[in-house]
Protein backbone atom coordinates (compact mmCIF):
# COMPACT_ATOMS: atom_id res chain seq x y z
CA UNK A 1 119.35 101.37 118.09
CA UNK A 2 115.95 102.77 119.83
CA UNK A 3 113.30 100.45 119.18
CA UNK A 4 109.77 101.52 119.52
CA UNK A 5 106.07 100.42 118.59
CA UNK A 6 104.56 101.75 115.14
CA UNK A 7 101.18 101.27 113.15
CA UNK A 8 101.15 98.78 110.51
CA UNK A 9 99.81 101.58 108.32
CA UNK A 10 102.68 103.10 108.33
CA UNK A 11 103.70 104.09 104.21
CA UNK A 12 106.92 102.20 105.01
CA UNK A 13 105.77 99.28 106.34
CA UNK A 14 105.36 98.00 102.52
CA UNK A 15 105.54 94.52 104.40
CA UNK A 16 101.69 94.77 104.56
CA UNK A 17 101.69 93.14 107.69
CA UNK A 18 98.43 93.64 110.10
CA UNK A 19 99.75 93.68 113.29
CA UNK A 20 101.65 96.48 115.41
CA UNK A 21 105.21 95.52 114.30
CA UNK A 22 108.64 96.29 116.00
CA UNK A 23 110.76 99.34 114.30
CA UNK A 24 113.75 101.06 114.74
CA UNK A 25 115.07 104.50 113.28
CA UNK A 26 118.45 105.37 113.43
CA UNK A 27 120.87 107.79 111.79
CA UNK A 28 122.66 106.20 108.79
CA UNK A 29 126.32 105.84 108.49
CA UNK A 30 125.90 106.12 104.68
CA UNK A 31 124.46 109.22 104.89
CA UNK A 32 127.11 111.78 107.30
CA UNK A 33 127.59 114.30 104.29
CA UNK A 34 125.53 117.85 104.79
CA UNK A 35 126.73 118.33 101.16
CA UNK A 36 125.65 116.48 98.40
CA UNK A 37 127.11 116.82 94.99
CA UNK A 38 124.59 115.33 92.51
CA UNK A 39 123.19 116.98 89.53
CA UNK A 40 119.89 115.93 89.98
CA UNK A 41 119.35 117.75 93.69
CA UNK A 42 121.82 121.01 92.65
CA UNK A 43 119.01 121.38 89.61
CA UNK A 44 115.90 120.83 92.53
CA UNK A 45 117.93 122.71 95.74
CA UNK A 46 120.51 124.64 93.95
CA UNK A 47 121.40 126.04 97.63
CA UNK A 48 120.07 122.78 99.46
CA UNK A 49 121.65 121.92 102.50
CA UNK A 50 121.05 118.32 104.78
CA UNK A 51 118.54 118.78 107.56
CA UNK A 52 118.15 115.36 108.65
CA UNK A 53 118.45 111.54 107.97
CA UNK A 54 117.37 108.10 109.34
CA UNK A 55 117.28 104.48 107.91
CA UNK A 56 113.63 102.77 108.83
CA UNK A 57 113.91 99.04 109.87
CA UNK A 58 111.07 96.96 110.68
CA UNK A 59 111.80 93.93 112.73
CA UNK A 60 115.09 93.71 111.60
CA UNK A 61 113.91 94.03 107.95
CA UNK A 62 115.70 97.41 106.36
CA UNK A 63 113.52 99.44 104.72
CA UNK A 64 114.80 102.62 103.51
CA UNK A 65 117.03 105.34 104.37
CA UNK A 66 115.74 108.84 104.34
CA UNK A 67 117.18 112.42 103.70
CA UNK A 68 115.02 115.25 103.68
CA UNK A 69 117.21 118.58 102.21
CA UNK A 70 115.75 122.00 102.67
CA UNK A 71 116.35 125.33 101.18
CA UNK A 72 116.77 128.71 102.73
CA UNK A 73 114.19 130.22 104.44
CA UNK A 74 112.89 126.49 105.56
CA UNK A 75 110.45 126.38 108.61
CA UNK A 76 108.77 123.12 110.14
CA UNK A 77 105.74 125.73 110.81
CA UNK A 78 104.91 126.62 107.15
CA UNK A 79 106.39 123.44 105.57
CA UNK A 80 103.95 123.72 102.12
CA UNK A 81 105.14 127.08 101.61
CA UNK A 82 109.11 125.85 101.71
CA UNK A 83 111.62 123.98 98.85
CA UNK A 84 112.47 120.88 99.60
CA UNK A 85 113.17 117.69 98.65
CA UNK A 86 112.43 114.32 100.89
CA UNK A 87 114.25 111.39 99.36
CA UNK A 88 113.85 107.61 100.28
CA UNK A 89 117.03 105.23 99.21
CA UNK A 90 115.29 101.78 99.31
CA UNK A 91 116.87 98.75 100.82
CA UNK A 92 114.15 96.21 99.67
CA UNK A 93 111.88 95.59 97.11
CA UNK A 94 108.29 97.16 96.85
CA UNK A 95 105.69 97.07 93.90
CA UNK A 96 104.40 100.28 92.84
CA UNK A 97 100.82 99.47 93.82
CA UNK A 98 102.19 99.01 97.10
CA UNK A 99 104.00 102.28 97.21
CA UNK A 100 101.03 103.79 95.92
CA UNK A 101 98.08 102.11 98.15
CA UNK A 102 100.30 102.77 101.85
CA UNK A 103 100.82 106.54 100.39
CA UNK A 104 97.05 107.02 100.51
CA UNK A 105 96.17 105.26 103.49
CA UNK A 106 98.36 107.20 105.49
CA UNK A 107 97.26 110.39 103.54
CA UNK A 108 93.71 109.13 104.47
CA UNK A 109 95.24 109.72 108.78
CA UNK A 110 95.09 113.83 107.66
CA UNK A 111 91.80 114.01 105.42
CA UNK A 112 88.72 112.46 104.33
CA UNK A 113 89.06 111.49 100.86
CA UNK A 114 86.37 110.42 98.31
CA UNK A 115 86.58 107.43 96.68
CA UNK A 116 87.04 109.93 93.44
CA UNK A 117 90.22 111.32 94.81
CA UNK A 118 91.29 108.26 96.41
CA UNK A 119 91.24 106.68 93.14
CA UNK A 120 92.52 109.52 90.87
CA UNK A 121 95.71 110.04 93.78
CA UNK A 122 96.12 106.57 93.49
CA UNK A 123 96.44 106.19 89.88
CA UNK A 124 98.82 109.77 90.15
CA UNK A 125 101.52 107.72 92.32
CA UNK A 126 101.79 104.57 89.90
CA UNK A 127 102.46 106.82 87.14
CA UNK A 128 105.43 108.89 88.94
CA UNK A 129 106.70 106.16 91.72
CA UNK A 130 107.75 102.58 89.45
CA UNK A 131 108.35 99.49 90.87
CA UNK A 132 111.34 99.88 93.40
CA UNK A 133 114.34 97.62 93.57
CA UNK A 134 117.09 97.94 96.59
CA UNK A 135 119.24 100.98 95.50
CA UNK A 136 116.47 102.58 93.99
CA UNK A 137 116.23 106.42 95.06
CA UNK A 138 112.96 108.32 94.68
CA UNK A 139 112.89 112.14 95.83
CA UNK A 140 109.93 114.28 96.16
CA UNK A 141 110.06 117.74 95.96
CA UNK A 142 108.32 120.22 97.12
CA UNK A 143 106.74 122.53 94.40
CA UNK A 144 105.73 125.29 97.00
CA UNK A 145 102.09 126.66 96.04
CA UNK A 146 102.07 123.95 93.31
CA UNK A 147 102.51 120.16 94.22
CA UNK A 148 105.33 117.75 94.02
CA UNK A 149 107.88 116.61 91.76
CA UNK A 150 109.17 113.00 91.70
CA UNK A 151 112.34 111.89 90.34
CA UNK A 152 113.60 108.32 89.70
CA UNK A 153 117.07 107.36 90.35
CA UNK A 154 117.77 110.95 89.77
CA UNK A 155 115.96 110.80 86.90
CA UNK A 156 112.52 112.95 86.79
CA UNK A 157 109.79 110.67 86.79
CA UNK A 158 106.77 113.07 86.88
CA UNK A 159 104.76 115.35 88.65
CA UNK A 160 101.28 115.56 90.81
CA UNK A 161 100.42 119.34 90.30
CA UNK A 162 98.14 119.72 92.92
CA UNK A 163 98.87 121.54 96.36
CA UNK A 164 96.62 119.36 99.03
CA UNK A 165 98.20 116.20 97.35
CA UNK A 166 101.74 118.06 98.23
CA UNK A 167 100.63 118.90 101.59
CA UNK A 168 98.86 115.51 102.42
CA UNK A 169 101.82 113.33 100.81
CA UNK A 170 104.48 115.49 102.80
CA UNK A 171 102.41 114.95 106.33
CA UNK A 172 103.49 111.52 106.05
CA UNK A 173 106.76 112.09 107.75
CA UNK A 174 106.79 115.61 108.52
CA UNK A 175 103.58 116.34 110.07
CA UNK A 176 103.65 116.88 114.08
CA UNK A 177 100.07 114.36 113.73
CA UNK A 178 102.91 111.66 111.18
CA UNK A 179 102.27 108.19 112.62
CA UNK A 180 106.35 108.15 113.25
CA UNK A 181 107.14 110.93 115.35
CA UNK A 182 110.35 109.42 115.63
CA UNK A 183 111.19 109.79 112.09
CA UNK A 184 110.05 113.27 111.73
CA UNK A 185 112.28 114.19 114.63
CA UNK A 186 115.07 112.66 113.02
CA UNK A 187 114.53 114.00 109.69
CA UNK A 188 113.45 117.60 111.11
CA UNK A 189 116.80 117.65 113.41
CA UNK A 190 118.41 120.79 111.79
CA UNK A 191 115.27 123.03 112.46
CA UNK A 192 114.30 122.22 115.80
């Protein structure tokens, strides 16, 4: 596995350690199929295919796999105007306050916030993203021209209807600024 240094701000560095920390990004075996049968992402991607995959693990710690799925038409250079769907199969626990504060400090990396928005964003999160548990799945997807959906164990969970949350929230992995260009290359694989 490559290992390689990362920011401890990093959304999926739940640990909430300070200090640069260790990680490593590889493909997962778990994930080789570029089709994917369930309900839940034939109703969000009807014509969804697999782009790219990794699993995040921070000093040895797993913490999630990722898939991102992408519709037809997809292109990295006008990502808020594609369908998508990023989804993160966790292999630890993490509280939804957790989930929710790392989301907006990374936003935070692409825009000034106000305290206003930072607050009202943050409260957005806790209501769609719960508590996780290893084995939970959560997938965004992209609404384009209209925010992001978030389902729950396939479930939907909710929905943040606002487009520079949905652009701010996807730049997390998939911007070419993302703190883990690693993971973005990974995950953007099939485009590039």
């Amino acid at each position: 596995m490559m290992k390689r240094k990362i920011q401890p701000s990093l959304l999926i560095s739940l640990v909430l350690l300070s200090s640069p920390l260790l990680a490593q990004t590889a493909p997962s075996a778990a994930l080789d199929s570029k089709t994917d049968t369930r309900i839940e992402l034939q109703q969000q991607l009807p014509q969804g295919k697999l782009l790219g995959k990794t699993k995040l693990t921070i000093w040895g710690f797993q913490i999630y796999n990722a898939r991102l799925w992408v519709a037809p038409g997809f292109r990295t250079d006008q990502i808020d105007n594609s369908a998508f769907a990023l989804e993160l199969a966790y292999l630890r626990d993490f509280s939804s306050t957790d989930v929710a504060e790392r989301s907006i400090e990374e936003m935070r990396r692409f825009a000034s916030l106000s305290q206003a928005q930072t607050t009202a964003w943050t409260a957005e999160l806790m209501r769609v993203i719960p508590n996780v548990k290893k084995g939970d799945r959560i997938m965004a997807v992209n609404l384009p021209g209209e925010g992001v959906r978030f389902l729950f164990n396939g479930k939907p969970n909710g929905e943040i209807l606002d487009k520079q949350f949905s652009r701010l929230f996807f730049s997390i992995w998939l911007s070419p600024k993302t703190s883990e260009p690693k993971m973005r290359e990974e995950l953007l694989l099939g485009a590039m």
